[in-house]
N, C-alpha and C. Protein backbone atom coordinates (compact mmCIF):
# COMPACT_ATOMS: atom_id res chain seq x y z
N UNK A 1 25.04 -10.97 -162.40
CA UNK A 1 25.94 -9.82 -162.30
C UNK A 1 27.37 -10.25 -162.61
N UNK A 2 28.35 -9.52 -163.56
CA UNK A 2 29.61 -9.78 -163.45
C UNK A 2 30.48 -9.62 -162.20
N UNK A 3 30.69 -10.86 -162.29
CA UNK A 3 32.06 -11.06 -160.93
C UNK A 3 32.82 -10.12 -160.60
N UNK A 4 33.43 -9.40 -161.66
CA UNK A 4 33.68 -7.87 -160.99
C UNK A 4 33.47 -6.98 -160.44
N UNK A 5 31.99 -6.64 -161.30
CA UNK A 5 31.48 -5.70 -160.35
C UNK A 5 30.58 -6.13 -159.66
N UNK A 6 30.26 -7.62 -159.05
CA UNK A 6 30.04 -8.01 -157.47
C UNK A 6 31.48 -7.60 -156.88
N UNK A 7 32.24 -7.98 -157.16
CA UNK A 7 33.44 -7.60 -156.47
C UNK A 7 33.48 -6.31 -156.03
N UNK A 8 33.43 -5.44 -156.74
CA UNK A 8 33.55 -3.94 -156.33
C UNK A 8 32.85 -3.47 -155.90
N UNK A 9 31.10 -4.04 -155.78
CA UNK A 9 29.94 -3.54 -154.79
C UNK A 9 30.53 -4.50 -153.11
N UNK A 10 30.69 -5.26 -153.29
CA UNK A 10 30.95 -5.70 -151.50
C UNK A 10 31.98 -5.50 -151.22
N UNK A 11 33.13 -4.75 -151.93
CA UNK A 11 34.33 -4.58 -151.23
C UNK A 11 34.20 -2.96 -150.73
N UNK A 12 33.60 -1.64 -151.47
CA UNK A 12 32.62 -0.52 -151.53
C UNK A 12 31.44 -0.37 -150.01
N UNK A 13 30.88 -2.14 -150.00
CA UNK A 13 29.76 -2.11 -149.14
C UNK A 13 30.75 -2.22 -147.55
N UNK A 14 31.70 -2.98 -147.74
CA UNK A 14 32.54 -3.29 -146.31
C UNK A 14 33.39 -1.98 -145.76
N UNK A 15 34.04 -1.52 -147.09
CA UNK A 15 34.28 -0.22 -146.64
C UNK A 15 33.64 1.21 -146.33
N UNK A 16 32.28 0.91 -146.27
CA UNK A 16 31.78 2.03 -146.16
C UNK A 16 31.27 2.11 -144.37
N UNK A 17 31.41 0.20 -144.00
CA UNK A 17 31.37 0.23 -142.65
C UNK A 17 32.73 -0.36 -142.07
N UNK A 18 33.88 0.67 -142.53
CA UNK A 18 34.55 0.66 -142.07
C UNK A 18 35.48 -1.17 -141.73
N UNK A 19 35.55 -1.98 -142.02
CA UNK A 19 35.79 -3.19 -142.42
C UNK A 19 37.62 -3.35 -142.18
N UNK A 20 38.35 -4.18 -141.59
CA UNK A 20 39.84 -3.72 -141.38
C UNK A 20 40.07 -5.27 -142.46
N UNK A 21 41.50 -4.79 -142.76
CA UNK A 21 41.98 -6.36 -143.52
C UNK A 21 41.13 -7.01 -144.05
N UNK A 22 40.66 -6.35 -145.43
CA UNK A 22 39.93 -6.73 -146.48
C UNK A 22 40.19 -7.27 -147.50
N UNK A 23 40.65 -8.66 -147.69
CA UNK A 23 41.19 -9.72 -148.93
C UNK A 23 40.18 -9.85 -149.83
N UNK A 24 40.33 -10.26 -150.72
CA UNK A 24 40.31 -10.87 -151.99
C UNK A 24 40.28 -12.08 -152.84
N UNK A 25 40.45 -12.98 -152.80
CA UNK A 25 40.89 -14.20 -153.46
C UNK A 25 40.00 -15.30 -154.86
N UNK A 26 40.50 -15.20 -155.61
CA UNK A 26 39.93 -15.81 -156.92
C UNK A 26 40.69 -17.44 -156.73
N UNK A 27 38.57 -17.88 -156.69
CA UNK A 27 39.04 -19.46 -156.41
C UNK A 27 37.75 -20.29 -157.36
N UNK A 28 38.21 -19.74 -158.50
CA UNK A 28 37.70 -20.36 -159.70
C UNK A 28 38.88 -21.89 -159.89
N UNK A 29 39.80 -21.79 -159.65
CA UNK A 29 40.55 -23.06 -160.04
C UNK A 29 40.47 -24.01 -158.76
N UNK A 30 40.10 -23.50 -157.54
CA UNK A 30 39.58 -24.33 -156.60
C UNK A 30 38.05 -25.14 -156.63
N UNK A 31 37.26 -24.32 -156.80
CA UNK A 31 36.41 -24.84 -156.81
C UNK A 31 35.08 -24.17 -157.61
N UNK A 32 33.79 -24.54 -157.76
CA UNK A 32 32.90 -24.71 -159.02
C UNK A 32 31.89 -23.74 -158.38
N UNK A 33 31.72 -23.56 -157.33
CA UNK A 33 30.98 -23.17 -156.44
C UNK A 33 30.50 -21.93 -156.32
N UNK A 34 31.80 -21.00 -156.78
CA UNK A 34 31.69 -19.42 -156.39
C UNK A 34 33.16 -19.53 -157.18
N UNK A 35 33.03 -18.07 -157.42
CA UNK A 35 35.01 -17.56 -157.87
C UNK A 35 35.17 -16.23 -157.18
N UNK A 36 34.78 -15.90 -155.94
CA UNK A 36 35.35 -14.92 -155.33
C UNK A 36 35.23 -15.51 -153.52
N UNK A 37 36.08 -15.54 -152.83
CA UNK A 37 36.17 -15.18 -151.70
C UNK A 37 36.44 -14.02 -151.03
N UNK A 38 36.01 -13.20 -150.29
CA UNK A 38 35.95 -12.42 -149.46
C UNK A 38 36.36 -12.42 -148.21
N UNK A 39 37.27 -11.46 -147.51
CA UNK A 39 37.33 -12.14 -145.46
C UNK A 39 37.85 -10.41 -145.18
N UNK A 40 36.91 -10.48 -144.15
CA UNK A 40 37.20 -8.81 -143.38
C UNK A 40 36.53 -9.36 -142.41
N UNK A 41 37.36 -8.47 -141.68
CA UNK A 41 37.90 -8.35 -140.14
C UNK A 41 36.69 -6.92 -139.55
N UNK A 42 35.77 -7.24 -138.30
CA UNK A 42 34.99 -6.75 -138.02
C UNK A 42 35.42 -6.44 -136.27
N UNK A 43 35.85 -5.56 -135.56
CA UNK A 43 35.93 -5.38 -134.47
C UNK A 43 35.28 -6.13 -132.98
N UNK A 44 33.84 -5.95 -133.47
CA UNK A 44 32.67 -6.45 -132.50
C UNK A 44 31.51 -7.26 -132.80
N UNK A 45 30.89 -7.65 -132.27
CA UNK A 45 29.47 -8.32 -132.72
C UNK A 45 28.72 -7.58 -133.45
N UNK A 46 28.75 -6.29 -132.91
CA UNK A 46 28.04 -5.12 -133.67
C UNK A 46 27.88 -4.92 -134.94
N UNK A 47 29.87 -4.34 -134.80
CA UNK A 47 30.19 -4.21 -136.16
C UNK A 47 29.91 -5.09 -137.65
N UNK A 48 30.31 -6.66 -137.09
CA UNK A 48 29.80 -7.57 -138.31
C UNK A 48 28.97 -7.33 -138.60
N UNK A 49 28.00 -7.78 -137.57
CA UNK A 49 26.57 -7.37 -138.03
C UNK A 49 26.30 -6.63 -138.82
N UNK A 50 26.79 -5.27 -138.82
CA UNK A 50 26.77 -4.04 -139.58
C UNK A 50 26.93 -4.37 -141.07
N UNK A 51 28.72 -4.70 -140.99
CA UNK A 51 29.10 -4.95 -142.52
C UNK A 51 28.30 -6.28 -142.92
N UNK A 52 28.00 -7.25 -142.50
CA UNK A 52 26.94 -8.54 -143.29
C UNK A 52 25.79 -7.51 -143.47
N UNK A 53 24.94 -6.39 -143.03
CA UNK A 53 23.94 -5.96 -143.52
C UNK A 53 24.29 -4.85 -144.64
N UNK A 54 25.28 -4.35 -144.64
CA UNK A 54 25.99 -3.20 -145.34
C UNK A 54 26.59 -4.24 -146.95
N UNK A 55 26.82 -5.15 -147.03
CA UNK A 55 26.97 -6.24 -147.76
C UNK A 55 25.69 -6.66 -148.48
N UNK A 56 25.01 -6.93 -147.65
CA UNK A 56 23.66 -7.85 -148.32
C UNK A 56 22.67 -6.70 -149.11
N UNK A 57 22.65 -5.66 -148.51
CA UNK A 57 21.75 -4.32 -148.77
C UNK A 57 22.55 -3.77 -150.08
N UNK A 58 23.79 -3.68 -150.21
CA UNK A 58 24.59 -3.19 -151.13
C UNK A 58 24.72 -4.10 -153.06
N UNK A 59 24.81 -5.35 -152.28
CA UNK A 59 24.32 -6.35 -153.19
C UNK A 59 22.85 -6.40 -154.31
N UNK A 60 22.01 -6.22 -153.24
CA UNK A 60 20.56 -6.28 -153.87
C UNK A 60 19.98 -4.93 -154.75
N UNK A 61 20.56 -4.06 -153.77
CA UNK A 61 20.56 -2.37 -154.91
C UNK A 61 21.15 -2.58 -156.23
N UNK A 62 22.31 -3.61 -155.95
CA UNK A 62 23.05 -3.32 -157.35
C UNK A 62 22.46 -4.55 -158.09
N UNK A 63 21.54 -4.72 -157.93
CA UNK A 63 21.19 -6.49 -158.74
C UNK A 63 21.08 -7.41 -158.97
N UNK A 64 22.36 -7.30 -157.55
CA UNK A 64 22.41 -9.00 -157.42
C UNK A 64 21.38 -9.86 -156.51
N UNK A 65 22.11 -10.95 -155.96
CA UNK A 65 21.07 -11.77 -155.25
C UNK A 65 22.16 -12.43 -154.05
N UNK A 66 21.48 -12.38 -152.86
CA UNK A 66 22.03 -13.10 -152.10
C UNK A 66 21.38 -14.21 -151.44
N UNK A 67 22.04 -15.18 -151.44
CA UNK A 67 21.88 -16.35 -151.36
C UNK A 67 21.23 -16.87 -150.07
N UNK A 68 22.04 -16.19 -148.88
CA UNK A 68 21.85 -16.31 -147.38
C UNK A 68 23.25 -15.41 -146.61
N UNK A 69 22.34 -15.90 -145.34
CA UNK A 69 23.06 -14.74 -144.80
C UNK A 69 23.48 -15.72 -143.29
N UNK A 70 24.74 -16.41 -142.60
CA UNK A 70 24.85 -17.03 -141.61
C UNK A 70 25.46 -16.27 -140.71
N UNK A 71 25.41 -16.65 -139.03
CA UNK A 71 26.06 -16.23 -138.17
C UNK A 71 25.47 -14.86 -137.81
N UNK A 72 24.36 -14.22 -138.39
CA UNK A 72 23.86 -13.18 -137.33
C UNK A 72 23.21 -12.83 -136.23
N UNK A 73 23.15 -13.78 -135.77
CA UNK A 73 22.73 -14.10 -134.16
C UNK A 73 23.41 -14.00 -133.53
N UNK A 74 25.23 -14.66 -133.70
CA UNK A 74 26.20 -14.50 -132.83
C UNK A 74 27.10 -13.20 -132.97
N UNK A 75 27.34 -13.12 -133.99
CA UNK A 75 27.98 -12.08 -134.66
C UNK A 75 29.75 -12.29 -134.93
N UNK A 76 30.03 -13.35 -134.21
CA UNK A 76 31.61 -13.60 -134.46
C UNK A 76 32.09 -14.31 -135.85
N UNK A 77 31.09 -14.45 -136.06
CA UNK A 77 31.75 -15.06 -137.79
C UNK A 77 30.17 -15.01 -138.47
N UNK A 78 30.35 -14.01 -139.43
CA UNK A 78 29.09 -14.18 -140.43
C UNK A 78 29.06 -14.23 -141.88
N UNK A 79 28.44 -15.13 -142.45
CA UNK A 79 29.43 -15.26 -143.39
C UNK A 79 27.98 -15.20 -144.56
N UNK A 80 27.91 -14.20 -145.84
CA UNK A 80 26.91 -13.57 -146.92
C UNK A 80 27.47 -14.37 -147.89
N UNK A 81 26.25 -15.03 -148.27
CA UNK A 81 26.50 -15.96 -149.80
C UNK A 81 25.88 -15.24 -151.04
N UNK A 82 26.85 -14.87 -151.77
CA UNK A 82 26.28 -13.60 -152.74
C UNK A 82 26.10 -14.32 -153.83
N UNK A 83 26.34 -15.35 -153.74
CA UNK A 83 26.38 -16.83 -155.25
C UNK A 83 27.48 -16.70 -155.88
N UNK A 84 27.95 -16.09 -156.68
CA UNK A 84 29.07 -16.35 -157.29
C UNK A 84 30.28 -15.41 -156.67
N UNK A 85 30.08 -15.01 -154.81
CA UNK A 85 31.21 -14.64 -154.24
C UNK A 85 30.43 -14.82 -152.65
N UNK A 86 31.74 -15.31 -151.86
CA UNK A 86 31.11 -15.86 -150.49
C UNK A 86 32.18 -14.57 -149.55
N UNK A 87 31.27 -13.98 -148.83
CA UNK A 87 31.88 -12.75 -148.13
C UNK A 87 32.17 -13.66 -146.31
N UNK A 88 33.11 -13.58 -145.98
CA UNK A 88 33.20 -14.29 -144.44
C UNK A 88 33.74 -12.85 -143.61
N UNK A 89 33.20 -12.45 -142.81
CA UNK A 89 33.01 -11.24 -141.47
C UNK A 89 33.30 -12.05 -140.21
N UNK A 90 34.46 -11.50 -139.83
CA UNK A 90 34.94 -12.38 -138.99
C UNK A 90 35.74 -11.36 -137.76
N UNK A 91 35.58 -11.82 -136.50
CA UNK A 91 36.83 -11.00 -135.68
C UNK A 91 38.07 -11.26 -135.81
N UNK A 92 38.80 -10.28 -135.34
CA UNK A 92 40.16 -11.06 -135.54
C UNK A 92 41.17 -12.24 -135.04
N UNK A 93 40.23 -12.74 -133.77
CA UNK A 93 40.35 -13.82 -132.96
C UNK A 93 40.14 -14.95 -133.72
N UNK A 94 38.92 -15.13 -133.94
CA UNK A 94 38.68 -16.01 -135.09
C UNK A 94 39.19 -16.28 -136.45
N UNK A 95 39.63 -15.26 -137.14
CA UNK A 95 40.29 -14.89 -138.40
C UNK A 95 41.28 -15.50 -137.62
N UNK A 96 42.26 -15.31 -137.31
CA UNK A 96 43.75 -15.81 -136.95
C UNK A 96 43.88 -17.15 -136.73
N UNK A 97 42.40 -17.59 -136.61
CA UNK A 97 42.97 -19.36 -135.73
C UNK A 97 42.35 -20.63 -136.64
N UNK A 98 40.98 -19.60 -137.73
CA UNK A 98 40.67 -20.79 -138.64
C UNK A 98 41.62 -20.57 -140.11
N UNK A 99 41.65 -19.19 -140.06
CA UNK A 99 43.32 -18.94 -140.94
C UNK A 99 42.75 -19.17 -142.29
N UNK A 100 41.44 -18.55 -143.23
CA UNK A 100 40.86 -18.95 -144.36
C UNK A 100 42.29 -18.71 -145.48
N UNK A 101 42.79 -17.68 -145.17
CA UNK A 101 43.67 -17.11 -146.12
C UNK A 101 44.28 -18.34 -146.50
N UNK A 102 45.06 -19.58 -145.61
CA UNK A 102 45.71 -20.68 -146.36
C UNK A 102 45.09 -21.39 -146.97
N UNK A 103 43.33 -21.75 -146.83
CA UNK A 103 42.72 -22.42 -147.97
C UNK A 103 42.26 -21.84 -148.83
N UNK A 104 42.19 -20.15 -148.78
CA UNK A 104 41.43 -20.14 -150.68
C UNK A 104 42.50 -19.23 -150.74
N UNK A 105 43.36 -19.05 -149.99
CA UNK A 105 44.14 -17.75 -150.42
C UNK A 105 45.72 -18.26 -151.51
N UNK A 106 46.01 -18.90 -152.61
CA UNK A 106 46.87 -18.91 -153.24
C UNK A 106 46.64 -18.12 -154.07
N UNK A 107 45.95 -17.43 -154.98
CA UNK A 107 45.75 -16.31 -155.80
C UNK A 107 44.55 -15.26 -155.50
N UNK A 108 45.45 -14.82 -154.71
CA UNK A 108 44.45 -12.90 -154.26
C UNK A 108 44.68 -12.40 -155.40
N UNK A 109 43.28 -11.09 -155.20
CA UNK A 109 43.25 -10.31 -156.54
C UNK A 109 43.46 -8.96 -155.45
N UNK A 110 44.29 -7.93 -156.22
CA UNK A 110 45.06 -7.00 -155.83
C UNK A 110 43.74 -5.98 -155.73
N UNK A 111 44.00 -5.38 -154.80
CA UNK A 111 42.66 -4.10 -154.46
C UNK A 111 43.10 -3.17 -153.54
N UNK A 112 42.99 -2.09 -153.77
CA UNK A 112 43.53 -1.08 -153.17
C UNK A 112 42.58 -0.42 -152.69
N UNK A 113 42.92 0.15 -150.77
CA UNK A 113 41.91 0.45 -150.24
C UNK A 113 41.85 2.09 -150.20
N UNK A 114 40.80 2.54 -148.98
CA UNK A 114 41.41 3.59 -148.85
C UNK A 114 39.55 4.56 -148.80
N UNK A 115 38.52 4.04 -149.43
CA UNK A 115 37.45 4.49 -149.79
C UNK A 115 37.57 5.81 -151.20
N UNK A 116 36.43 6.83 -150.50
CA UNK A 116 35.99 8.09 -151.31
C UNK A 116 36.46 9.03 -150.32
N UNK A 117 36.82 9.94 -151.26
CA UNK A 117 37.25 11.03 -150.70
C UNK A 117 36.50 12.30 -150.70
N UNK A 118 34.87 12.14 -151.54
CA UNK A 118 33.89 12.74 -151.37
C UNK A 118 34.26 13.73 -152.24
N UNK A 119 35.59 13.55 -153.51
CA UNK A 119 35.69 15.04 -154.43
C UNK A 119 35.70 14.36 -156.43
N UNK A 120 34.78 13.51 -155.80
CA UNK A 120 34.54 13.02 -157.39
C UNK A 120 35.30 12.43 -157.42
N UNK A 121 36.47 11.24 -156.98
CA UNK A 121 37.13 10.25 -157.04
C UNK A 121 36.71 9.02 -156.97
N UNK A 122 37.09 8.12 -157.58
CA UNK A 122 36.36 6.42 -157.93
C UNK A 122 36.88 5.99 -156.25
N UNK A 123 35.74 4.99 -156.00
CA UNK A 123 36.49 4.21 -154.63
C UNK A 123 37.40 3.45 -155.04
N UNK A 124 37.92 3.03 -153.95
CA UNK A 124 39.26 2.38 -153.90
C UNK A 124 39.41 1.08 -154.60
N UNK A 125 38.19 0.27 -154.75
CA UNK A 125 37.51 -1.18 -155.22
C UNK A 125 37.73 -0.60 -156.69
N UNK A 126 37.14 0.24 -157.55
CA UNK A 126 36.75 0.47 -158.50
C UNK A 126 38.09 0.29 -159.76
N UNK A 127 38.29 -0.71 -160.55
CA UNK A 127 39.24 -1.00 -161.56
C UNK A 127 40.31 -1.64 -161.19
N UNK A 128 40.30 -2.61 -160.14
CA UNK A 128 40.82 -3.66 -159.58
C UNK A 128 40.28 -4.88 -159.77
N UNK A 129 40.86 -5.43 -160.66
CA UNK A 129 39.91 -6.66 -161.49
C UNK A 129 41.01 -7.31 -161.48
N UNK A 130 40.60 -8.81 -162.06
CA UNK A 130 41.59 -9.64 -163.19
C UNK A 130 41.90 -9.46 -163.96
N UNK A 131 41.44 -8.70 -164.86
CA UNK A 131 42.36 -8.29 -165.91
C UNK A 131 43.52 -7.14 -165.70
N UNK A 132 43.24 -6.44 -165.02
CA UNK A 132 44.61 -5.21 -164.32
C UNK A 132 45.22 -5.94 -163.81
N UNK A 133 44.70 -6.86 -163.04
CA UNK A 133 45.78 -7.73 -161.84
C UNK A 133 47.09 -8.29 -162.94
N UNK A 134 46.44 -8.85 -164.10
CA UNK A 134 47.25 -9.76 -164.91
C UNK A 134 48.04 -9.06 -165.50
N UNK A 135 47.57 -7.51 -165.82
CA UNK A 135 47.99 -6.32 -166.65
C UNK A 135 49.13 -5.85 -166.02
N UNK A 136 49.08 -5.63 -164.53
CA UNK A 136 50.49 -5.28 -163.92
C UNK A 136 51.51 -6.42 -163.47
N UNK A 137 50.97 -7.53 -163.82
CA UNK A 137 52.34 -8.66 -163.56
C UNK A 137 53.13 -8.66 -165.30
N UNK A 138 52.03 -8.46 -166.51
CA UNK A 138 52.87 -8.21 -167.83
C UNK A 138 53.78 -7.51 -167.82
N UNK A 139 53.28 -6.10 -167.23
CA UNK A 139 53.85 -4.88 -167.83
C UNK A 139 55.20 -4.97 -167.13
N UNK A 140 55.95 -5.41 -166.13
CA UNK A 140 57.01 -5.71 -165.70
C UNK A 140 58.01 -5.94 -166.62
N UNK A 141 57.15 -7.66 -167.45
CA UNK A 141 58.23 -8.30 -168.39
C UNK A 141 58.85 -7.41 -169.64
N UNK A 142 57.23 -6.05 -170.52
CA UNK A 142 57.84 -5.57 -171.32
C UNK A 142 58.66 -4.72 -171.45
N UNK A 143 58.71 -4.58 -169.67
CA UNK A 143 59.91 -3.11 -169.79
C UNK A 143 61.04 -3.98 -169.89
N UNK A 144 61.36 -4.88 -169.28
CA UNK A 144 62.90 -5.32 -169.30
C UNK A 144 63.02 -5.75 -170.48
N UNK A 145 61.93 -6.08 -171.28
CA UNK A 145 62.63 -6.27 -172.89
C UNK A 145 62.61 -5.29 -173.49
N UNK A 146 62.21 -3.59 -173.13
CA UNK A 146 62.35 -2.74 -173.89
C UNK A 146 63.10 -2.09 -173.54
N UNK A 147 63.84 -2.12 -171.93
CA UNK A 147 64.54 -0.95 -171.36
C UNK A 147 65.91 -1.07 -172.33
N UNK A 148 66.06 -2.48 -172.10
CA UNK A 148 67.48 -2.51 -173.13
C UNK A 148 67.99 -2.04 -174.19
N UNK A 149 66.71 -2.51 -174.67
CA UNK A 149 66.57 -1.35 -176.52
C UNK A 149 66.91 -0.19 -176.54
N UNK A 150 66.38 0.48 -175.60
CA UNK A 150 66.28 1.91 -175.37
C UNK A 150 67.09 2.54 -174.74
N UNK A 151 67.65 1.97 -173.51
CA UNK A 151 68.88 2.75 -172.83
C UNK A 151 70.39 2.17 -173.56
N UNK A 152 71.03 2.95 -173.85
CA UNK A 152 72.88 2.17 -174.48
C UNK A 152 73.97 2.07 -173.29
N UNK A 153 72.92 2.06 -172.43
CA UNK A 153 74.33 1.34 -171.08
C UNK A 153 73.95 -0.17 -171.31
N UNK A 154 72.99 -0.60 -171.19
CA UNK A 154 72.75 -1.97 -171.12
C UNK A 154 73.53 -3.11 -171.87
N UNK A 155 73.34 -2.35 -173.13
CA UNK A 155 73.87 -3.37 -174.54
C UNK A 155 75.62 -3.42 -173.93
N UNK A 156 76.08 -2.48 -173.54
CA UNK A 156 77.66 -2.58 -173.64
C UNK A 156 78.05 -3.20 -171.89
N UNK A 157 77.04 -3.04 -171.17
CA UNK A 157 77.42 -3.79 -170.25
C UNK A 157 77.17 -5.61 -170.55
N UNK A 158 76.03 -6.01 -171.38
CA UNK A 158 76.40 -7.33 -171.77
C UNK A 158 77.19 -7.88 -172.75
N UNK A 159 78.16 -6.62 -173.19
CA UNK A 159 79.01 -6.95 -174.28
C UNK A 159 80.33 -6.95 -174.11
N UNK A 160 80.61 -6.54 -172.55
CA UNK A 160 81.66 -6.63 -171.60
C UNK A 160 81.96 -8.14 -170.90
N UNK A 161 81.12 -9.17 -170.64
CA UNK A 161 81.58 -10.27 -170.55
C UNK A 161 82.46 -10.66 -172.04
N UNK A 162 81.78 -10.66 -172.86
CA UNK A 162 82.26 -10.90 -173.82
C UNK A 162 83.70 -10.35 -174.49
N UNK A 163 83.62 -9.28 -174.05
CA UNK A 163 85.63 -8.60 -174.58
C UNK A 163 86.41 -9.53 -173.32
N UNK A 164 86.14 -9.23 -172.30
CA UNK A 164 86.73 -9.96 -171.21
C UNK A 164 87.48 -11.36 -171.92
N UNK A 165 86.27 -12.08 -172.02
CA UNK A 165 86.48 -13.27 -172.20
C UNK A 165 87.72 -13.20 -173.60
N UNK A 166 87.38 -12.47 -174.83
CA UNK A 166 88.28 -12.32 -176.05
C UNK A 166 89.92 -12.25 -175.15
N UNK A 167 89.50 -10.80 -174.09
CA UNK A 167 91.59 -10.78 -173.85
C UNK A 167 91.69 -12.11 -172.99
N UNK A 168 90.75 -12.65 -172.76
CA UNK A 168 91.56 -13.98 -171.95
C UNK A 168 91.87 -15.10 -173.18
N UNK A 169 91.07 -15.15 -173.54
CA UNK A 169 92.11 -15.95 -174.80
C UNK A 169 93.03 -15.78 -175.67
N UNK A 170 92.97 -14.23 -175.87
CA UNK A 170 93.95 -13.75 -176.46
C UNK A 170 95.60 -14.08 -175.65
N UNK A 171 95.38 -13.53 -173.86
CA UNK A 171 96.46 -14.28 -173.62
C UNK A 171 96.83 -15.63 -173.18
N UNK A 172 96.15 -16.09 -173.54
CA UNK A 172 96.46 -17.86 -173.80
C UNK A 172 98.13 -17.94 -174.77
N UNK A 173 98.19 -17.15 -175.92
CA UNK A 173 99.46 -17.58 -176.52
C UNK A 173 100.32 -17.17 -176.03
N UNK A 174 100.43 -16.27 -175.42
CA UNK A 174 101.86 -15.79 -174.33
C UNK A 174 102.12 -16.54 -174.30
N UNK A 175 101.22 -17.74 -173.41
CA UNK A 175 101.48 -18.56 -172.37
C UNK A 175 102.21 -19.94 -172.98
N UNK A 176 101.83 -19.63 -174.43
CA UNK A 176 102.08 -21.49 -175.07
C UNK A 176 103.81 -20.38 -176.05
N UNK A 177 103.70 -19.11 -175.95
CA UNK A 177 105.29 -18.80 -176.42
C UNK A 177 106.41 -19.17 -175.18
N UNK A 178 105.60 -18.73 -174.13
CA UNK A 178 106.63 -19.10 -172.86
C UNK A 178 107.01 -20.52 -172.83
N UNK A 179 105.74 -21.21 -172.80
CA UNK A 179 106.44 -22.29 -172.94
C UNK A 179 107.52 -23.04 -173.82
N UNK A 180 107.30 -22.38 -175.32
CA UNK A 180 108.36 -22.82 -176.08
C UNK A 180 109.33 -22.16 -175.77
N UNK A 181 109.34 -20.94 -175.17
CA UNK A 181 110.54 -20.04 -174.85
C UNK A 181 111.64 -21.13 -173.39
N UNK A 182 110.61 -21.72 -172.83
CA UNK A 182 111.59 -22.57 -171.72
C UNK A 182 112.15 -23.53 -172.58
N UNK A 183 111.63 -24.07 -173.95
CA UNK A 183 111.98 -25.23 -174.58
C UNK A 183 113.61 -24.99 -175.28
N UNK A 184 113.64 -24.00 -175.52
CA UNK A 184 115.11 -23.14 -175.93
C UNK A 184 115.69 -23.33 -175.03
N UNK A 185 116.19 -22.74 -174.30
CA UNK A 185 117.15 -22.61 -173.30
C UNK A 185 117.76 -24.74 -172.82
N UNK A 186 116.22 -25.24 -173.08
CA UNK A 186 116.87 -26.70 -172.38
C UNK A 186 117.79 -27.52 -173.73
N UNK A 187 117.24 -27.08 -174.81
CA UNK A 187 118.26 -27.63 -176.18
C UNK A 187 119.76 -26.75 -176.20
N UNK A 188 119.58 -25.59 -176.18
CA UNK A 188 121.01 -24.84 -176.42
C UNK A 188 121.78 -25.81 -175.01
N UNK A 189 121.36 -25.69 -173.71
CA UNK A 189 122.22 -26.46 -172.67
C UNK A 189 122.78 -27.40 -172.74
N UNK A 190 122.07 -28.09 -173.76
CA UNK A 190 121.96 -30.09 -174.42
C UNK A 190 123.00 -29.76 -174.91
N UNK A 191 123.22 -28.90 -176.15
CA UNK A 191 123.91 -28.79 -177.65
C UNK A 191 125.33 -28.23 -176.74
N UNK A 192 125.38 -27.04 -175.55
CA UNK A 192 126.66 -26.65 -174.75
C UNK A 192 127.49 -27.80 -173.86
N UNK A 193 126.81 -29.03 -173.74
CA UNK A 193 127.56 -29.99 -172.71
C UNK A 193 127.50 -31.06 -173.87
N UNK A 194 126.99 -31.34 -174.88
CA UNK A 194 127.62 -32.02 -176.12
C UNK A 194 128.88 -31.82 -176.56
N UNK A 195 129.07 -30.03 -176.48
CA UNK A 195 130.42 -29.66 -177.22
C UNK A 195 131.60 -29.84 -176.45
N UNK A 196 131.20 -28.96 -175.41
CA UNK A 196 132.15 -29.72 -174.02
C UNK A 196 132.54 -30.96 -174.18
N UNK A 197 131.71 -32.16 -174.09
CA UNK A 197 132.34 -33.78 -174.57
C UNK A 197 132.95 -33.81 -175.25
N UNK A 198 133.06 -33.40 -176.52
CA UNK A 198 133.30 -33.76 -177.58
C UNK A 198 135.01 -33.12 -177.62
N UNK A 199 135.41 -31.77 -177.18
CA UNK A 199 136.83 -31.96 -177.05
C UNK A 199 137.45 -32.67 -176.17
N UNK A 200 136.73 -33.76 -175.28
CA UNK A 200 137.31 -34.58 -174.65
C UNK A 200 137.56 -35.41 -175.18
N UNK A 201 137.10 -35.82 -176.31
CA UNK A 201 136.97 -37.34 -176.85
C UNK A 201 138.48 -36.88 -178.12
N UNK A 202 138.04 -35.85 -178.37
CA UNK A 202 139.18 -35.44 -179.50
C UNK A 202 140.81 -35.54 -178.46
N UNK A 203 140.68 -35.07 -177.93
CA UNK A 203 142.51 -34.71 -176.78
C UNK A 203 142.59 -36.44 -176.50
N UNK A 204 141.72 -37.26 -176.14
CA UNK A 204 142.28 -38.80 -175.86
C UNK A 204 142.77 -39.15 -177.85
């Protein structure tokens, strides 16, 4: 079965028994084993129970195969090996303290919950893949290279550092006239107490 749509039958199968804090995680670059992890949060002994059978039953309708099925005797952690995705049903006591999310969880795949709404609407699982996942981190980059194109505030706001910068160099020469402008005043003073001397030297 494609990894996807295993994906979207046990995420479908958990929500249909109601399943809280339902992750995701693609751990193909971790390891060889499986490329989907699974972890939902089950209230009671009951409940797991429920979703590991609501899981395994959901699986096999749709084709697949499951591998095994652990922890249904106790019911606090049960964990469905679907082969190429490992589902872990867990309370939330347990969830919090073995904390799976920090070992397979560096790249979750985005899934939006919520179920059927019973009026001809796709479940919530349904077109939440890797390839959308990857599709909405693109589509970010091409707007900011197109918004620019397209809106004419943009262009003239990055074309405003740039005048800025022109009148600041522009008044740079003030600054080098002033200075020759102080250079005047200290020669004419030179050339006024020269002349001064000089009818002194004439009257001796």
């Amino acid at each position: 079965m494609d990894i996807r749509k295993l994906q979207r039958v046990i995420v479908d199968a958990l929500e249909d028994v109601k399943a809280q804090d339902i992750k995701v995680f693609n751990t193909t670059h971790l390891t060889e084993l499986f490329d989907r992890t699974v972890i939902a949060s089950g209230t009671s002994n009951r409940q797991t129970k429920a979703l590991a059978a609501s899981v395994r039953d959901a699986v096999k309708e749709a084709g697949g195969h499951v591998i095994a099925v652990e922890g249904e005797d106790v019911g606090e952690w049960v964990l469905v090996d679907c082969g190429d995705a490992v589902v872990h049903i867990m309370q939330p006591q347990l969830r919090q303290y073995y904390n799976l999310e920090e070992i397979w969880g560096d790249k979750p795949v985005r899934i939006q919950l919520g179920g059927t709404s019973g009026r001809g609407l796709p479940k919530a699982s349904e077109g939440y893949d890797d390839e959308e996942d990857e599709a909405e981190e693109v589509t970010p980059a091409k707007r900011r290279t197109t918004k620019p194109k397209l809106a004419g505030e943009r262009p003239t706001k990055a074309a405003a550092p740039a005048k800025t910068a022109a009148k600041k160099t522009t008044s740079r020469p003030p600054a080098t006239k002033r200075a020759s402008g102080t250079s005047k005043p200290a020669t004419k003073t030179a050339a006024k107490t020269a002349a001064k001397r000089a009818p002194a030297k004439r009257a001796s």
